[in-house]
Protein backbone atom coordinates (compact mmCIF):
# COMPACT_ATOMS: atom_id res chain seq x y z
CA UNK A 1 -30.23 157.45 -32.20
CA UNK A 2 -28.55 154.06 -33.36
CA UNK A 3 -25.83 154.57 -31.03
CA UNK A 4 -28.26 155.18 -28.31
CA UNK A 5 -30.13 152.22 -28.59
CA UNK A 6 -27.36 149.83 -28.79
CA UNK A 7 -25.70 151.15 -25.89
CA UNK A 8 -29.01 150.62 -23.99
CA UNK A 9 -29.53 147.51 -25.24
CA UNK A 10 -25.74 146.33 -24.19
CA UNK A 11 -26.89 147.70 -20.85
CA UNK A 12 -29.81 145.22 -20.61
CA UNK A 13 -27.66 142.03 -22.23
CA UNK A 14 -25.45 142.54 -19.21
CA UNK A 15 -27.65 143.02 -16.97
CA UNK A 16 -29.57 140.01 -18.16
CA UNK A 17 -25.92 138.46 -18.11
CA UNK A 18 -25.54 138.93 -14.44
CA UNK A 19 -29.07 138.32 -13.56
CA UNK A 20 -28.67 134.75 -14.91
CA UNK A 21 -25.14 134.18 -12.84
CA UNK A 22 -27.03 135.16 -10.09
CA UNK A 23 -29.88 132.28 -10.62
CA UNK A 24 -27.67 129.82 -11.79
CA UNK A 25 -25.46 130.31 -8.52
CA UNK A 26 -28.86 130.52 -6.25
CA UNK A 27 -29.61 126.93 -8.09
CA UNK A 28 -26.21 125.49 -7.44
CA UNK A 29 -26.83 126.76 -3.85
CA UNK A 30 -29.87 125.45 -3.14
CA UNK A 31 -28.79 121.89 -4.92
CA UNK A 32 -26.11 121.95 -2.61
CA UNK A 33 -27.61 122.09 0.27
CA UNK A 34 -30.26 119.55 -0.50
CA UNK A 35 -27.81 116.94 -1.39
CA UNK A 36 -25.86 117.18 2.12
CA UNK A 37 -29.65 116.64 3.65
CA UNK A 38 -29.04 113.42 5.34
CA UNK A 39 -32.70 111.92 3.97
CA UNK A 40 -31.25 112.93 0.05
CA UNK A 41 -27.99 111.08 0.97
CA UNK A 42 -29.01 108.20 -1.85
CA UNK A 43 -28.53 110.58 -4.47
CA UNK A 44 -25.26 111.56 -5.83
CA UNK A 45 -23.21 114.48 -5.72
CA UNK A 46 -23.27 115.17 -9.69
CA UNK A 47 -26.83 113.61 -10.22
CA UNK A 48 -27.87 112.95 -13.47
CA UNK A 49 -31.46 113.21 -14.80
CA UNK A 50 -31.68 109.47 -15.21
CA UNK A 51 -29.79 108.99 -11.79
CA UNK A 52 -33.20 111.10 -10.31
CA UNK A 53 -35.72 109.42 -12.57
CA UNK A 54 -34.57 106.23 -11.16
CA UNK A 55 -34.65 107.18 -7.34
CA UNK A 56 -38.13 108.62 -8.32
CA UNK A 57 -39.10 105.38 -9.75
CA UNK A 58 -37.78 103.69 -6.90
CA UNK A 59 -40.48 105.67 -4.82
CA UNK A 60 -43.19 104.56 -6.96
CA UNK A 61 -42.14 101.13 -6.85
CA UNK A 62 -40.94 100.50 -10.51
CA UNK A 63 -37.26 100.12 -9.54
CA UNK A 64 -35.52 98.12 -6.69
CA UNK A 65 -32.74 98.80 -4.51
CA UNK A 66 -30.13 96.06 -4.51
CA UNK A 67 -27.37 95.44 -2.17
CA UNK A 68 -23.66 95.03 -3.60
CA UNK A 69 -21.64 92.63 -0.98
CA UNK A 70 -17.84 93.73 -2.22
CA UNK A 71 -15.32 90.99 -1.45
CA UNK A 72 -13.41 93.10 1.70
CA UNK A 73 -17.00 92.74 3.36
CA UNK A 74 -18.11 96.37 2.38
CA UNK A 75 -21.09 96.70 1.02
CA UNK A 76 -23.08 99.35 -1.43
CA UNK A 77 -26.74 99.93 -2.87
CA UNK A 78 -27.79 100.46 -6.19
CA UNK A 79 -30.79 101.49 -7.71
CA UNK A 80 -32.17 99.65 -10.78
CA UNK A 81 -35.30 99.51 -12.50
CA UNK A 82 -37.47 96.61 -12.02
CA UNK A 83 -37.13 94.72 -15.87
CA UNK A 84 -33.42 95.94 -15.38
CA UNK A 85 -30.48 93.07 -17.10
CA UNK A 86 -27.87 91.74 -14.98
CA UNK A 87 -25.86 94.03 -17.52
CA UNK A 88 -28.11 97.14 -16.04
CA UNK A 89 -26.79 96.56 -12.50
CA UNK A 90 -23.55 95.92 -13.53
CA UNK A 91 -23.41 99.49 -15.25
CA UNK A 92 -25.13 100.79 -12.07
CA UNK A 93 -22.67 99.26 -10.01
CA UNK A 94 -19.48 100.42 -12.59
CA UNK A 95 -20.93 103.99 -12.10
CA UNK A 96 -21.68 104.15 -7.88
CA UNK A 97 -18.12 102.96 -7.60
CA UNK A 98 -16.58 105.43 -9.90
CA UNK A 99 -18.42 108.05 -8.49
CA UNK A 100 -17.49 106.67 -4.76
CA UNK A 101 -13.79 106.89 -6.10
CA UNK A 102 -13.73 110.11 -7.58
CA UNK A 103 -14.81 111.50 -4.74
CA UNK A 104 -12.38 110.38 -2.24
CA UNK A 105 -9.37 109.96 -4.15
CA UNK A 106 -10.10 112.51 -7.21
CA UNK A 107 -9.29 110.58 -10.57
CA UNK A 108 -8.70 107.12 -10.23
CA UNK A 109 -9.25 104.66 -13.23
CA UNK A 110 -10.40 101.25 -12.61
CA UNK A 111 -10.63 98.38 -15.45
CA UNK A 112 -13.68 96.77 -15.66
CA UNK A 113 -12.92 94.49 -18.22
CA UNK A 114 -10.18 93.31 -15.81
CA UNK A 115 -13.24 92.99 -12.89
CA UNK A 116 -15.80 91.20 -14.99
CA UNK A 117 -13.04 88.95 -16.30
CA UNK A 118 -11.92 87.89 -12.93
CA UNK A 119 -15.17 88.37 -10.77
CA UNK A 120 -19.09 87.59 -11.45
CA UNK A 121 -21.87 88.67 -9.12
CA UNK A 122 -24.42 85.55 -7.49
CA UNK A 123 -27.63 85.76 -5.96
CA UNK A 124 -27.91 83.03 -3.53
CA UNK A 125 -25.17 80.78 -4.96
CA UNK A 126 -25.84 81.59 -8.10
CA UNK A 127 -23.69 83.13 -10.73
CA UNK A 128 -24.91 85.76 -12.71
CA UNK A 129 -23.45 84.96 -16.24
CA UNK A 130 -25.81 85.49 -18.68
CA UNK A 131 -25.72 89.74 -18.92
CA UNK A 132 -29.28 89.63 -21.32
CA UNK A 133 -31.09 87.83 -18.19
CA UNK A 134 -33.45 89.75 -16.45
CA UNK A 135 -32.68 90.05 -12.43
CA UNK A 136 -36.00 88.96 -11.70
CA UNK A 137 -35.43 85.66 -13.79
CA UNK A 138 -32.36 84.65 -10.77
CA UNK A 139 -35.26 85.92 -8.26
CA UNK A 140 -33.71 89.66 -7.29
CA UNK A 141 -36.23 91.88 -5.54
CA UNK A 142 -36.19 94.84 -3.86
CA UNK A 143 -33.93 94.71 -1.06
CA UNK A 144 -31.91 92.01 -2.37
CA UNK A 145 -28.12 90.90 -2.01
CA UNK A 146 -25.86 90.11 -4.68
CA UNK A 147 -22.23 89.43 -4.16
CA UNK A 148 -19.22 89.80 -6.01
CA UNK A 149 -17.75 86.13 -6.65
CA UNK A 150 -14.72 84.89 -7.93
CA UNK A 151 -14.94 84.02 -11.91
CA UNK A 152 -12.91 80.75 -12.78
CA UNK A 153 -12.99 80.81 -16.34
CA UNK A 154 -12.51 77.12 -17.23
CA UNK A 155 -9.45 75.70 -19.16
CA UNK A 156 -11.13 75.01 -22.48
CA UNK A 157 -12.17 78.22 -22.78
CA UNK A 158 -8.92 79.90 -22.07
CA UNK A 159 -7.42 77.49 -24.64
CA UNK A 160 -9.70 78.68 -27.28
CA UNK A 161 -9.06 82.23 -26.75
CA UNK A 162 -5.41 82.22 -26.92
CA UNK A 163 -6.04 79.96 -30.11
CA UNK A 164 -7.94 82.35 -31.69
CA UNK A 165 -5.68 85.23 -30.68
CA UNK A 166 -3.24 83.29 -32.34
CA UNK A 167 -4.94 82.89 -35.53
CA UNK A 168 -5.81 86.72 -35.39
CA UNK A 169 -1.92 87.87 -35.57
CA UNK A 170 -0.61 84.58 -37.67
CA UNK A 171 -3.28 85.95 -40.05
CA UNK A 172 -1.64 89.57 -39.47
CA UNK A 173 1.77 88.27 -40.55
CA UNK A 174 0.78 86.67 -43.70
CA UNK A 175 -0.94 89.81 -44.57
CA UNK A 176 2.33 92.15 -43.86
């Protein structure tokens, strides 16, 4: 009778087995062929739950869209929430672009310390330094541009980094 039972049982795990290949592929389907609907075309390929909490947010008026004017004139949207940090949309705008990339040119690495070092983002003439600020504190709504700007980092500065890079491996020596 033992025998029996377990065979029937393995009969109904893989049968349960397939039936949930089945609706998982049904699911993948149907995502599939929502996300090439030309109205979903906001929402990436590989969405993430936040990525849809935010676009659903965006519906009910908690989160803005906000236009990112590249330096070769192309442009982008992102999606943020309304008490989002200029370091928010700076994330946001790290993962559009990766995403963008990945999807035309399949792994491509980009270094973002390298783009934040060289490069800020303004609103209206204005730099956005200060990544704890609020957007709304520079006056970003809804609908508004920001632009990636070239970041002079002033001489001072640059001297005291070096200097301090200095002192970090002079200190390394003395230790060794």
């Amino acid at each position: 009778m033992g025998t029996k039972e377990e065979g029937n049982n393995n009969i109904d795990v893989e049968t349960g087995y397939n039936s949930n290949n089945i609706k998982k592929a049904r699911l993948h389907s149907a995502l599939a062929t929502l996300l090439d609907d030309p109205i979903l075309s906001d929402i990436p390929k590989k969405p993430a739950l936040s990525d849809v909490d935010t676009l659903i947010s965006l519906e009910l008026g908690s989160a803005m869209r906000i236009t990112v004017l590249k330096l070769d004139g192309t442009s982008l949207d992102v999606v943020v929430m309304n008490s989002a940090t200029v370091k928010d949309m700076k994330l946001a705008i790290k993962k559009k672009i990766n995403d963008m990339e990945q999807s035309k040119m399949g792994h491509r690495q980009i270094s973002w310390k390298h783009v934040w070092s060289n490069f800020c983002l303004s609103y209206h003439n204005e730099k956005l330094l200060d990544d704890d600020s609020a957007l709304q504190e520079y006056g970003i709504r809804n609908n508004s541009q920001v632009q990636f700007f070239p970041y002079v980092v002033s001489r001072a500065s640059r001297r005291h980094s070096r200097r301090r890079k200095h002192r970090f491996f002079h200190g390394l020596n003395k230790r060794g």
